[in-house]
Structure formats: structure tokens, C-alpha cells
N, C-alpha and C. Protein backbone atom coordinates (compact mmCIF):
# COMPACT_ATOMS: atom_id res chain seq x y z
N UNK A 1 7.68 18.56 12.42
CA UNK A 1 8.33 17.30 12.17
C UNK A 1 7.34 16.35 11.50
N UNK A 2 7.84 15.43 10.42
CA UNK A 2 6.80 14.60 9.86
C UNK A 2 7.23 13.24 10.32
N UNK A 3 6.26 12.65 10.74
CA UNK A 3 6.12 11.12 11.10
C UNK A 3 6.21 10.33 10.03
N UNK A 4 6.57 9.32 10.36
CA UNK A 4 6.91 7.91 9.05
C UNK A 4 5.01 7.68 7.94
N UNK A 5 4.54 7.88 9.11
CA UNK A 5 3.22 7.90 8.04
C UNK A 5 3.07 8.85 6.58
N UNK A 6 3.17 10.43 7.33
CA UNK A 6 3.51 10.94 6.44
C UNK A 6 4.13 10.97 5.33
N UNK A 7 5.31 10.74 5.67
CA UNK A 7 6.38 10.31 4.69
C UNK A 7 5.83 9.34 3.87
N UNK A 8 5.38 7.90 4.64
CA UNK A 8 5.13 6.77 3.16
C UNK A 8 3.62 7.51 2.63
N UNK A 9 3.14 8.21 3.41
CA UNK A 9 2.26 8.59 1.93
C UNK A 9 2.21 9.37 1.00
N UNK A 10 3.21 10.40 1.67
CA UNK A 10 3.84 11.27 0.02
C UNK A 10 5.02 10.61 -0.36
N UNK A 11 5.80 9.38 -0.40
CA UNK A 11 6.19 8.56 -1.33
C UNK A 11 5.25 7.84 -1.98
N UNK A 12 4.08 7.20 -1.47
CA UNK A 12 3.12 6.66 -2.39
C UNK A 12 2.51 7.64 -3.22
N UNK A 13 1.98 8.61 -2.72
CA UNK A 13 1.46 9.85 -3.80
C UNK A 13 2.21 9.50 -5.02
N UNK A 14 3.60 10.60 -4.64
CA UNK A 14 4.45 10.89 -5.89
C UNK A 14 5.07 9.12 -6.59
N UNK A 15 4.65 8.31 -5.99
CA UNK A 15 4.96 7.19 -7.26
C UNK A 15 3.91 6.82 -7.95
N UNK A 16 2.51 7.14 -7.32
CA UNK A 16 1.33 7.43 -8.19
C UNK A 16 1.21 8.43 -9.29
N UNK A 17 1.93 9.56 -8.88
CA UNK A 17 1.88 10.59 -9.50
C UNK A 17 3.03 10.50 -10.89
N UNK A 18 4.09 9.75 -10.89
CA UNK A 18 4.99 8.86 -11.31
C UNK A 18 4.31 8.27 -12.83
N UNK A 19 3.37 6.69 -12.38
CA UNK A 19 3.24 6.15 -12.37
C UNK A 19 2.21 6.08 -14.03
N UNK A 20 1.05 7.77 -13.07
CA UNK A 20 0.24 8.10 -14.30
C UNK A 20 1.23 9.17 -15.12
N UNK A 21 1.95 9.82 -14.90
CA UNK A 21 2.92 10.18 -15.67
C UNK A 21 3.25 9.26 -17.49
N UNK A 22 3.62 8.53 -16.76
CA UNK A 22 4.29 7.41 -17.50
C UNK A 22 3.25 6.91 -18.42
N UNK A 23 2.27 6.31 -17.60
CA UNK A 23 0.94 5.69 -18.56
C UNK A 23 0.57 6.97 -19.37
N UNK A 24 0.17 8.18 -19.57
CA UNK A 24 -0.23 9.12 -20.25
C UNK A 24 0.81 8.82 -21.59
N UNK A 25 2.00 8.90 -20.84
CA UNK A 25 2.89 9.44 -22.06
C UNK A 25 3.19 8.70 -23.21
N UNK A 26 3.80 7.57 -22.38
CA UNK A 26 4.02 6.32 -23.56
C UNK A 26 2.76 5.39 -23.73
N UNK A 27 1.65 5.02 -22.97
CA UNK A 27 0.84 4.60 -23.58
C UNK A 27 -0.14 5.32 -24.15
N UNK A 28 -0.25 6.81 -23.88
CA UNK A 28 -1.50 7.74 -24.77
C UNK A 28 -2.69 7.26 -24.25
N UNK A 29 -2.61 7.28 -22.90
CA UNK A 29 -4.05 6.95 -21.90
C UNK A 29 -4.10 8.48 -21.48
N UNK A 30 -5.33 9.71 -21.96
CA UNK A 30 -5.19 10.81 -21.58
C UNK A 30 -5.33 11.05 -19.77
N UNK A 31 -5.72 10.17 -19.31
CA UNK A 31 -6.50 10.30 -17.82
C UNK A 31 -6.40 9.25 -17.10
N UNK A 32 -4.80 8.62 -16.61
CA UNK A 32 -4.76 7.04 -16.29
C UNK A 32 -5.56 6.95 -15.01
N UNK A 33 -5.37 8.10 -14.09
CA UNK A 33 -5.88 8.39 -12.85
C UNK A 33 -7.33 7.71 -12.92
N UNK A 34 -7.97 7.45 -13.79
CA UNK A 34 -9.50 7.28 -14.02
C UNK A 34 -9.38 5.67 -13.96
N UNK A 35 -8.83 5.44 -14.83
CA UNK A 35 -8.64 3.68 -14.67
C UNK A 35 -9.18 3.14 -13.28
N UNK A 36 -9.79 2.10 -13.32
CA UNK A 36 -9.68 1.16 -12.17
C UNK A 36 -8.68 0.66 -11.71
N UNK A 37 -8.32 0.17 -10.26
CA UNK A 37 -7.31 -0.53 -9.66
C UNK A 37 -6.65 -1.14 -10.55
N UNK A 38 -7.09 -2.09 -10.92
CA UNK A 38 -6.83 -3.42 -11.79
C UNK A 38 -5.96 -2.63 -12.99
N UNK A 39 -6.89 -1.77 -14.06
CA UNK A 39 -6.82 -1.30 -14.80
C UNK A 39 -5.20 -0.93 -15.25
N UNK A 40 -5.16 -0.35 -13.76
CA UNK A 40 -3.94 1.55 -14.00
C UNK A 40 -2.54 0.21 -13.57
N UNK A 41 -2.83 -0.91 -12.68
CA UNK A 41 -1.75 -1.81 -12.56
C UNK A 41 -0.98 -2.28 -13.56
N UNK A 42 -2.27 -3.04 -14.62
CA UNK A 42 -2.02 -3.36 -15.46
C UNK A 42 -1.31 -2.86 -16.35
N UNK A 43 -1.66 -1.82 -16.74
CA UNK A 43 -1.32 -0.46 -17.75
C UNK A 43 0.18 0.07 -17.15
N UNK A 44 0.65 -0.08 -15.68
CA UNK A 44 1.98 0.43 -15.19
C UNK A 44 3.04 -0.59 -15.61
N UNK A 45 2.48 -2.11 -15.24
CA UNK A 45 3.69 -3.03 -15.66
C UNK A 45 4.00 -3.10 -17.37
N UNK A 46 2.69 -2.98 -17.75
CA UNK A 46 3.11 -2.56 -18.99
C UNK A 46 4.06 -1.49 -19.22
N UNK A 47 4.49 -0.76 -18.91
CA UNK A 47 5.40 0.52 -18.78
C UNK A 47 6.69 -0.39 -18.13
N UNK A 48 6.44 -0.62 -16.85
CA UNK A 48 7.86 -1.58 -16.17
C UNK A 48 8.74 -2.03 -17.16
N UNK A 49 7.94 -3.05 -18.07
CA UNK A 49 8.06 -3.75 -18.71
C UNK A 49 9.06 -3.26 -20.32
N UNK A 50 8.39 -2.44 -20.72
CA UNK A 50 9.04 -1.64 -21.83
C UNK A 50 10.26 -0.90 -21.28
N UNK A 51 10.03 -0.41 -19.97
CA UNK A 51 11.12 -0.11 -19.81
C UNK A 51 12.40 -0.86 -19.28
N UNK A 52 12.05 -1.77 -18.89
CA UNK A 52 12.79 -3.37 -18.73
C UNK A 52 13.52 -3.77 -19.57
N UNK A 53 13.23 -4.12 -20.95
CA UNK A 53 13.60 -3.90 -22.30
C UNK A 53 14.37 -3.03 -23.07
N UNK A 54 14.31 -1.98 -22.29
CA UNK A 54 15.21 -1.15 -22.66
C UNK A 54 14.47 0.07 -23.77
N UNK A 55 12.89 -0.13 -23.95
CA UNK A 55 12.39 0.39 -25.03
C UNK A 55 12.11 2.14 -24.78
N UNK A 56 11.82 2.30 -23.50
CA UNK A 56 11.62 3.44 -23.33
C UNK A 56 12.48 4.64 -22.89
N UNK A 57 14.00 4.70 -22.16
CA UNK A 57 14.90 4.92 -21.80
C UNK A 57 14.72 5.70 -20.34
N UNK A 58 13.78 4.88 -20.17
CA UNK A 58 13.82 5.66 -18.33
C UNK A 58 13.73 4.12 -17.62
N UNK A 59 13.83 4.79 -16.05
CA UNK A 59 13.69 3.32 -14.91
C UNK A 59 12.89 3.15 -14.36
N UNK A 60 12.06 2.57 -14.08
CA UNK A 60 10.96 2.62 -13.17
C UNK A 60 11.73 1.78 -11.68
N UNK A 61 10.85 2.07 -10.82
CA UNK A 61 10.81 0.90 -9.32
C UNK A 61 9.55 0.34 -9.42
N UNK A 62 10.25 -1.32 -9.10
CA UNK A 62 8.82 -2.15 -8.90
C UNK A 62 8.18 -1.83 -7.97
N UNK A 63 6.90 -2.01 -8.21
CA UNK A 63 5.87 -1.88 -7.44
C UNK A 63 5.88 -2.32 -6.19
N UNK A 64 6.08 -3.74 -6.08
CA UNK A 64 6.46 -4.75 -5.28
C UNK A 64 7.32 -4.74 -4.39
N UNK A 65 8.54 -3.96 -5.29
CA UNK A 65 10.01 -3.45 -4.04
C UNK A 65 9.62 -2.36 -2.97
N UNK A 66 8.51 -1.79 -3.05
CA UNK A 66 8.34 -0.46 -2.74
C UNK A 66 7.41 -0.78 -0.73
N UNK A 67 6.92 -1.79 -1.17
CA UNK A 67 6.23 -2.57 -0.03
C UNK A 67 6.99 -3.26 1.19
């Protein structure tokens, strides 16, 4: 049986895992995982964002909602 811990941390994983997905692809960052904190945040809302707009044709979840 997995406990709630478990669980939120392979939901956090895989929205990390998500997250650099995304930054690789549409921004052509080969290795977002490397970024600093700050960095890979930055670089995700940028993604949010385009995809907000409608530019990229996928959805993201805010970061923020996820907390």
C-alpha cells in the first residue's frame, strides 16, 4: 500500500519530469534538469505561458495549483 507521501512525490517527480520535457522541446534547452531552481522556474512559466496563448497546443498545470 502507498501512503500519501509517496504518492505526492511521484506526482511531483512526474510533473518535474513533465516540466523538463517541455523546456527541452519548445525551448531547445538540451538538459533543463541542470538549470538552477530559479533558472528551470523561470524557463517553465515561460512554457505556461506560450501555452496560455495558445502558441504551443498542449496544457500545462500551474505550478502554484499543484500546492
Amino acid at each position: 500500500m502507498v501512503d500519501d507521501g509517496d504518492s505526492l512525490t511521484r506526482q511531483n517527480a512526474n510533473y518535474i519530469r513533465k516540466g523538463n520535457a517541455l523546456i527541452s522541446f519548445y525551448l531547445h534547452i538540451p538538459f533543463p534538469e541542470e538549470l538552477d531552481d530559479d533558472a528551470w522556474m523561470e524557463k517553465y512559466r515561460q512554457v505556461e505561458y506560450l501555452a496560455e496563448v495558445g502558441l504551443l497546443g498542449v496544457k500545462t498545470n500551474r505550478w502554484d495549483k499543484l500546492t
